[in-house]
C-alpha atoms as a PDB file:
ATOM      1  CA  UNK A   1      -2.385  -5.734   1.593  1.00  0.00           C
ATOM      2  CA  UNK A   2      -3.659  -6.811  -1.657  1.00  0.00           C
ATOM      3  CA  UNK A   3      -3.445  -4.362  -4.800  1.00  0.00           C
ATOM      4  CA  UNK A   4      -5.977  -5.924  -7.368  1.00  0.00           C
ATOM      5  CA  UNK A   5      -8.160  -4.056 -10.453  1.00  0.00           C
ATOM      6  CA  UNK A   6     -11.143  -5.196 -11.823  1.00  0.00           C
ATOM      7  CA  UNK A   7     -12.436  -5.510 -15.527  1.00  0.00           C
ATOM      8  CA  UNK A   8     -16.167  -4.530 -15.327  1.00  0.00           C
ATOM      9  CA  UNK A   9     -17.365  -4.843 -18.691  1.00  0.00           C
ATOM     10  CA  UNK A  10     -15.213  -7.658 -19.982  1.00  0.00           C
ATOM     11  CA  UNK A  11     -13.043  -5.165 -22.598  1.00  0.00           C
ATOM     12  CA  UNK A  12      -9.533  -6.975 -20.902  1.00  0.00           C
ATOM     13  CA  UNK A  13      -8.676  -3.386 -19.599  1.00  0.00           C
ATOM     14  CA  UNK A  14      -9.665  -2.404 -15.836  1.00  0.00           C
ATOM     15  CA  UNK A  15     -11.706   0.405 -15.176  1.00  0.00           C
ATOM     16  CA  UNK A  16     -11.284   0.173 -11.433  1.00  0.00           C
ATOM     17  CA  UNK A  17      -7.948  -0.169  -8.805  1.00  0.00           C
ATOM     18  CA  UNK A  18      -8.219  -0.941  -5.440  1.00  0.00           C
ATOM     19  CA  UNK A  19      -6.432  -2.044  -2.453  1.00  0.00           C
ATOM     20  CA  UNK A  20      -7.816  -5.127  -0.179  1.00  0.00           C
ATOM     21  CA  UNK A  21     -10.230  -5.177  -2.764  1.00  0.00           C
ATOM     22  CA  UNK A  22     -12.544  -1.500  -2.353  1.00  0.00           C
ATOM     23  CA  UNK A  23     -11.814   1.056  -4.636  1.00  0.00           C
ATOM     24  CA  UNK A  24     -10.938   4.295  -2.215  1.00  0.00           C
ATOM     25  CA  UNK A  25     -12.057   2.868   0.966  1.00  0.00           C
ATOM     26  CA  UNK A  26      -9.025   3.481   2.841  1.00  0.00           C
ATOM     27  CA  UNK A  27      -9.424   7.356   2.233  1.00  0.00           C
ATOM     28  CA  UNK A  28     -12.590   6.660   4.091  1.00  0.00           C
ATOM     29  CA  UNK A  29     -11.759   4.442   6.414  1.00  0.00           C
ATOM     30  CA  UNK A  30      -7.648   5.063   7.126  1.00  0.00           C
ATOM     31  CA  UNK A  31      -5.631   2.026   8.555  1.00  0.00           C
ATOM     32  CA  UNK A  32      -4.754   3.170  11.827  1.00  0.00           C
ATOM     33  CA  UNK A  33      -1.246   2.574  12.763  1.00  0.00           C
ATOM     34  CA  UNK A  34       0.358   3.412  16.184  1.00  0.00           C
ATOM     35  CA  UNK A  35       3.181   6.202  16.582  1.00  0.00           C
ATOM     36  CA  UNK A  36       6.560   4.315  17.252  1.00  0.00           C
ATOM     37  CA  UNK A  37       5.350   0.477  16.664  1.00  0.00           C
ATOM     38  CA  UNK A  38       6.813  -1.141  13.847  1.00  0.00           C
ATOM     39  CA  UNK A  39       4.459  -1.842  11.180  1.00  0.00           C
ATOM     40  CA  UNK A  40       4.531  -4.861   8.989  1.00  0.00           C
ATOM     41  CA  UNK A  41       2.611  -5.007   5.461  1.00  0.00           C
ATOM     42  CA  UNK A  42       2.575  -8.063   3.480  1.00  0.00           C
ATOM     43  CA  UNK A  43       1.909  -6.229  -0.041  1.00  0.00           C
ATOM     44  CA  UNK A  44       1.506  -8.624  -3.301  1.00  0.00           C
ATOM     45  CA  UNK A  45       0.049  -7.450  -6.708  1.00  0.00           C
ATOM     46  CA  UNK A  46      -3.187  -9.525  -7.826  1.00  0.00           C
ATOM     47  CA  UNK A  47      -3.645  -6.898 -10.803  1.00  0.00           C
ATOM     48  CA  UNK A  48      -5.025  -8.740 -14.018  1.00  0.00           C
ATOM     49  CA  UNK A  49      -4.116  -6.744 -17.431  1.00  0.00           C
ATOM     50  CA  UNK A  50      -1.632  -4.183 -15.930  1.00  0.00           C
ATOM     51  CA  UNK A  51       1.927  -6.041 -15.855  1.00  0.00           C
ATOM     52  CA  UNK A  52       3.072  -3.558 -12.828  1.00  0.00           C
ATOM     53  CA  UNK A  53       1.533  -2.002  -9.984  1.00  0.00           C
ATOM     54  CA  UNK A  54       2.933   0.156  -7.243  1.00  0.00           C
ATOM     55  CA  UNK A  55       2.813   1.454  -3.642  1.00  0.00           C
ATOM     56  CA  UNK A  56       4.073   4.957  -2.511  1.00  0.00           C
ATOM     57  CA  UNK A  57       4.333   6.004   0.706  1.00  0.00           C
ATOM     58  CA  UNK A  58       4.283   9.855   1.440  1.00  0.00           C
ATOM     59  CA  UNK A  59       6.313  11.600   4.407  1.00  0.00           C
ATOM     60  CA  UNK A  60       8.154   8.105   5.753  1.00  0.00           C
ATOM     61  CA  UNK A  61      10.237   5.046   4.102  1.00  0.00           C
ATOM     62  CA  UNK A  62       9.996   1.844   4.416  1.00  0.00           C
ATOM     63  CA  UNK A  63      12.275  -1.700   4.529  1.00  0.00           C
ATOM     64  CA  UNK A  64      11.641  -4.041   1.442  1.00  0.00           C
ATOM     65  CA  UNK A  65      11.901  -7.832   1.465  1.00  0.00           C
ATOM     66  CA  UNK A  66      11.192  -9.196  -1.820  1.00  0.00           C
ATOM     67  CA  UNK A  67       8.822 -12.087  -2.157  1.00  0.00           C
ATOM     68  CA  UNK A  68       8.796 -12.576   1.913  1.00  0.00           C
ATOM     69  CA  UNK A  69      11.886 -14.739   1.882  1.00  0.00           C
ATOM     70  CA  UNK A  70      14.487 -12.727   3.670  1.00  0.00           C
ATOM     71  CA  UNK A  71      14.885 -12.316   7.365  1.00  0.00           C
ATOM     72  CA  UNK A  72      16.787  -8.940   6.562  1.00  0.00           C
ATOM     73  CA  UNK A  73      15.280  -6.281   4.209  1.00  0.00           C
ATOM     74  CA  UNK A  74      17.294  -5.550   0.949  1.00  0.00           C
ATOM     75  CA  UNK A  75      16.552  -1.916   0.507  1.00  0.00           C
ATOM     76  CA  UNK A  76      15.306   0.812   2.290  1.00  0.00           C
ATOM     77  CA  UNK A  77      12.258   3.796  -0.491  1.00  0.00           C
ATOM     78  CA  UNK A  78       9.469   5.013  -0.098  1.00  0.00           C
ATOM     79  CA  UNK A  79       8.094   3.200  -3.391  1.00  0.00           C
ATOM     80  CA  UNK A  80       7.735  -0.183  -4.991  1.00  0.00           C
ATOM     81  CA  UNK A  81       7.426  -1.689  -8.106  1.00  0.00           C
ATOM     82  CA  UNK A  82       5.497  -5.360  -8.123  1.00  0.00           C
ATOM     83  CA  UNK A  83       5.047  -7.043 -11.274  1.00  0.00           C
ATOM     84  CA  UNK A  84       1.934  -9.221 -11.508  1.00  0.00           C
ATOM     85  CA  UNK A  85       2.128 -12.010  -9.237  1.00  0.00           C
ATOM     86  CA  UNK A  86       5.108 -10.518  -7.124  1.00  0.00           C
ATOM     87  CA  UNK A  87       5.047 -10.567  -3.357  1.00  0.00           C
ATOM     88  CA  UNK A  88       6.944  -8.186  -0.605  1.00  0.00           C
ATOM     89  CA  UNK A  89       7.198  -7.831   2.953  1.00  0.00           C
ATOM     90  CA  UNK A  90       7.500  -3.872   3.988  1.00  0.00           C
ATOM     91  CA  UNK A  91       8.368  -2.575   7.328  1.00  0.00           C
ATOM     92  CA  UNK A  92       8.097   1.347   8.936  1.00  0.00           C
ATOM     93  CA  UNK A  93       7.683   2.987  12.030  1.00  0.00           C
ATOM     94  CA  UNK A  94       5.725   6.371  11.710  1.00  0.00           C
ATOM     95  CA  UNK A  95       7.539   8.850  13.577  1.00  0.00           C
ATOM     96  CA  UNK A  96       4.875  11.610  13.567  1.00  0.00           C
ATOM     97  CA  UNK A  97       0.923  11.514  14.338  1.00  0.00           C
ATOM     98  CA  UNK A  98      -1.743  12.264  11.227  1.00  0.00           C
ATOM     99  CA  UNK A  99      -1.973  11.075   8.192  1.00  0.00           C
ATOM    100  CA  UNK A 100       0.140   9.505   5.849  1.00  0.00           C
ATOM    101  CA  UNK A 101      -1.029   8.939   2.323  1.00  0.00           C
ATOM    102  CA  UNK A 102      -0.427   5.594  -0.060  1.00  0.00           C
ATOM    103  CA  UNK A 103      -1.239   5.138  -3.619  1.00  0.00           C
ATOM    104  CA  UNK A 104      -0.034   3.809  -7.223  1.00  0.00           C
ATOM    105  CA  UNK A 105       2.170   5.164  -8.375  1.00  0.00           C
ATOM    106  CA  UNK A 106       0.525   5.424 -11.626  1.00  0.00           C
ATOM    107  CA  UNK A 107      -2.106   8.305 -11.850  1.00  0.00           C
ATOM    108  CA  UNK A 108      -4.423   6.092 -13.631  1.00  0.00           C
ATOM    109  CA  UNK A 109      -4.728   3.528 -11.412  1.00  0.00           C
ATOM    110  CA  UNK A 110      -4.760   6.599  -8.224  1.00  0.00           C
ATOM    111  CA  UNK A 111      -7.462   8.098  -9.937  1.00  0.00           C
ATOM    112  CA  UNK A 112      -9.902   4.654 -10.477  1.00  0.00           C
ATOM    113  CA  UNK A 113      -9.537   4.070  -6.420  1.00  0.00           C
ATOM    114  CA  UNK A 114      -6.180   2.400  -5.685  1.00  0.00           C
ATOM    115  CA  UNK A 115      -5.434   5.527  -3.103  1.00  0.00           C
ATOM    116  CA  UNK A 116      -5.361   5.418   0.548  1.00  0.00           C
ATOM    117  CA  UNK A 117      -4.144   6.932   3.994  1.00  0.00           C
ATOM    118  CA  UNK A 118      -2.688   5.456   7.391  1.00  0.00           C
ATOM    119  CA  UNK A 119      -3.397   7.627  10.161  1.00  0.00           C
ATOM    120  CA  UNK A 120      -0.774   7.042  12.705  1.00  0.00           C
ATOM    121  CA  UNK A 121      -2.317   8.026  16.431  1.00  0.00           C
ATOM    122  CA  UNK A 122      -0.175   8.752  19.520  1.00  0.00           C
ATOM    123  CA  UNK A 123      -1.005   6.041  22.219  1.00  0.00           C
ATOM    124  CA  UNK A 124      -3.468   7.864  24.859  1.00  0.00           C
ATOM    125  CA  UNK A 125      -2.494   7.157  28.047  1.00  0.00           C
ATOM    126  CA  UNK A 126      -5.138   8.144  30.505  1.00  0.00           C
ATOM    127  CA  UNK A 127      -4.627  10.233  34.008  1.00  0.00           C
END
């Protein structure tokens, strides 16, 4: 999972936030996740002109290994501060079926598209 911003009119500020790159898609288009599976995310901030960037989680928590080189997470939230350049590996298992919002933590950056869901399904097992 990439977070990354883009400067459209070359003022050095961003005007639009995204994650893997479109600005609100996964409101659109949720990541669908399985109930009970473990689910990794390799999450690293590409954001030009905005030192940090974050990811919060609603309704679950999640296991952080910073920069991906840890076989054993080092702290167990529900959100995560990157600074530019900074890599993770998160890990959580969505109890509960429906859907599960993400975003920056920063309004700004929630508000120009970085803003998301994961919509976690029950298997369907068929009779």
């Amino acid at each position: 999972m990439v977070m990354n911003a883009f400067d459209t009119n070359f003022d050095a500020e961003n005007e639009v936030y995204a994650v893997n790159t479109v600005a609100h898609h996964h409101m659109h288009e949720p990541i669908r996740v399985k109930v009970g599976q473990l689910v990794r995310i390799y999450l690293v901030n590409l954001t030009e002109f905005d030192p940090i960037n974050s990811l919060h989680l609603h309704a679950t928590f999640f296991d952080v290994a910073r920069t991906g080189t840890r076989l054993e997470p080092t702290e167990t939230t529900d959100t995560l501060m990157l600074c530019q350049g900074e890599r993770a590996v998160i890990e959580t298992t969505f109890r509960y079926s429906g859907q599960f919002m993400f975003h920056a933590h920063q309004s700004e950056f929630a508000e120009l598209g970085w803003m998301g869901l994961f919509l976690a399904e029950e298997e369907r097992r068929d009779t």
